[in-house]
Protein backbone atom coordinates (compact mmCIF):
# COMPACT_ATOMS: atom_id res chain seq x y z
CA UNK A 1 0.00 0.00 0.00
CA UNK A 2 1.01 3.16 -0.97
CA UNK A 3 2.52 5.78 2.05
CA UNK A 4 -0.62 8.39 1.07
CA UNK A 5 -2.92 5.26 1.26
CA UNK A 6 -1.52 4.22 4.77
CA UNK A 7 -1.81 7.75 6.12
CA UNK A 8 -5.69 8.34 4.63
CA UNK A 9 -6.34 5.17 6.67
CA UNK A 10 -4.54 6.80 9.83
CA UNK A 11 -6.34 9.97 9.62
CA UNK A 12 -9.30 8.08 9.32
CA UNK A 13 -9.04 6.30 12.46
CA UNK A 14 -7.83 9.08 14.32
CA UNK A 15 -11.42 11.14 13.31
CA UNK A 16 -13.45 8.37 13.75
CA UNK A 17 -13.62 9.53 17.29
CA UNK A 18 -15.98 12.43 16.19
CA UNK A 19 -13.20 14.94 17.49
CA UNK A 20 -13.15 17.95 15.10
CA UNK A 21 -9.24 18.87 14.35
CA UNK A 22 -7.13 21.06 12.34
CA UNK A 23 -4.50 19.37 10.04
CA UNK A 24 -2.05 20.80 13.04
CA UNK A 25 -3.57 18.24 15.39
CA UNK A 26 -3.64 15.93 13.35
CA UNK A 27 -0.36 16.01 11.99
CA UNK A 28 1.05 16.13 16.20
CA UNK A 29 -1.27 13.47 16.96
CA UNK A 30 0.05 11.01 13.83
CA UNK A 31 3.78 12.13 14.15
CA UNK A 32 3.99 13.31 10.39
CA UNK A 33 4.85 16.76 8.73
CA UNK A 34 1.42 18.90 8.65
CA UNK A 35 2.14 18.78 4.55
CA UNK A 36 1.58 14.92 4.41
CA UNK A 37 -1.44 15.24 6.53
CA UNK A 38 -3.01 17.73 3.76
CA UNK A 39 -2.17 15.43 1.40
CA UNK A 40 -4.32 13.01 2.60
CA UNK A 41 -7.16 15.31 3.52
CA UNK A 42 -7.43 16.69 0.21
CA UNK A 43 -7.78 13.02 -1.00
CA UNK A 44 -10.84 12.67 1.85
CA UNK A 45 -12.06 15.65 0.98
CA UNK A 46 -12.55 14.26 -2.94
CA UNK A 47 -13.38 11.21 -1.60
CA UNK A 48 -16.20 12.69 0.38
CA UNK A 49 -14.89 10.89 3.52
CA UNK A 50 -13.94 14.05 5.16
CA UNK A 51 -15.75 17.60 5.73
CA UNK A 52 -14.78 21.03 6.48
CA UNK A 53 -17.08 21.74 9.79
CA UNK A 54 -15.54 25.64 10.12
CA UNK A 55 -12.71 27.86 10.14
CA UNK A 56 -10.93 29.69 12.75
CA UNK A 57 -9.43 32.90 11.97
CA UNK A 58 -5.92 34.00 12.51
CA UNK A 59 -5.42 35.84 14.94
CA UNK A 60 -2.31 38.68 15.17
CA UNK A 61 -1.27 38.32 11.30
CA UNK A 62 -1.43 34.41 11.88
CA UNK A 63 -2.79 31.69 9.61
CA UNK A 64 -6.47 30.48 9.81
CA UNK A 65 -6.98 27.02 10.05
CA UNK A 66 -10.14 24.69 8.75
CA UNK A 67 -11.55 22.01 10.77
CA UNK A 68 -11.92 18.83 9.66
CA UNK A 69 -14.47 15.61 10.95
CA UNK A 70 -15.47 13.02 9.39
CA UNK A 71 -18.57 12.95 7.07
CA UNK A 72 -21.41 11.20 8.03
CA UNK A 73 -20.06 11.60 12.38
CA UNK A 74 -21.48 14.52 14.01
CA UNK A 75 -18.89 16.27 14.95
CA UNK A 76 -17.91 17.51 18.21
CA UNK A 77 -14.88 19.18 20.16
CA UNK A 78 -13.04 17.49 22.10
CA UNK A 79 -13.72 19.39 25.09
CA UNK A 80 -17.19 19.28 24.64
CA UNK A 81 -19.69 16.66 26.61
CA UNK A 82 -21.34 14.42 24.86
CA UNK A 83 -25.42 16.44 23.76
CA UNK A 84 -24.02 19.58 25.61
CA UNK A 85 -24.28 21.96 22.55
CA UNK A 86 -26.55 21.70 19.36
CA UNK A 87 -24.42 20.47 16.16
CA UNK A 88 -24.40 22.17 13.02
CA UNK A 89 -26.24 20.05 10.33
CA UNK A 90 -23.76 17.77 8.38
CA UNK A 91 -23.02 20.14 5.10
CA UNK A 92 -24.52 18.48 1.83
CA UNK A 93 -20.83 16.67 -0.06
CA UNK A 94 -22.20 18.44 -3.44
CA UNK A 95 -22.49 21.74 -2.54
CA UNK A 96 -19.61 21.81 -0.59
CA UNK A 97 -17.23 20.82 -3.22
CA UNK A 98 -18.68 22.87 -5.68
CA UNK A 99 -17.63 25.56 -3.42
CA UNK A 100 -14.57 24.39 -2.46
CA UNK A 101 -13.53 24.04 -6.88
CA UNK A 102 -14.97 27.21 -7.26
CA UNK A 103 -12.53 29.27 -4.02
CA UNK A 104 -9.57 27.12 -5.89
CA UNK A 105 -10.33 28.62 -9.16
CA UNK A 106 -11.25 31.86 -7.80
């Protein structure tokens, strides 16, 4: 199996959880370069295995950063308890990546 493969299959264990996390966390959590780790998001994100639930704004000059759960899991922070806020409604995969082609082409 290819390395890109292997680490797809990684990040999709590690969201399974529910846990919303930037490709920072992700990256920390799997022990890889943040690079590889949007490597294999962008192939879950065509895949439609992965959604972007929101995006936090840099602060001070810094970089913003999108969120990423699994599609089809309600997502949740992780320091959230379980039913203690009201979730977003899962984004529909179509609309979504017609956005997403559309801000790359932009």
């Amino acid at each position: 199996m290819r390395r890109p493969e292997r680490l797809v299959e990684r990040i999709g264990a590690l969201l399974a959880d529910g846990v919303e996390r930037t490709a920072v966390q992700i990256s920390q959590q799997l022990g890889t370069s943040r690079n590889e780790v949007l490597v294999g998001l962008r192939v879950m994100l065509a895949d439609g295995a992965l959604q972007v639930t929101r995006c936090i704004v840099g602060t001070h000059g810094g970089r913003g950063a999108r969120v990423f759960a699994r599609a089809g899991i309600p997502p949740r922070q992780e320091d959230d308890e379980p039913g203690t806020r009201a979730l977003w409604p899962l984004a529909d995969l179509v609309v979504t990546a017609a956005m997403d082609a559309f801000a790359r082409h932009a």
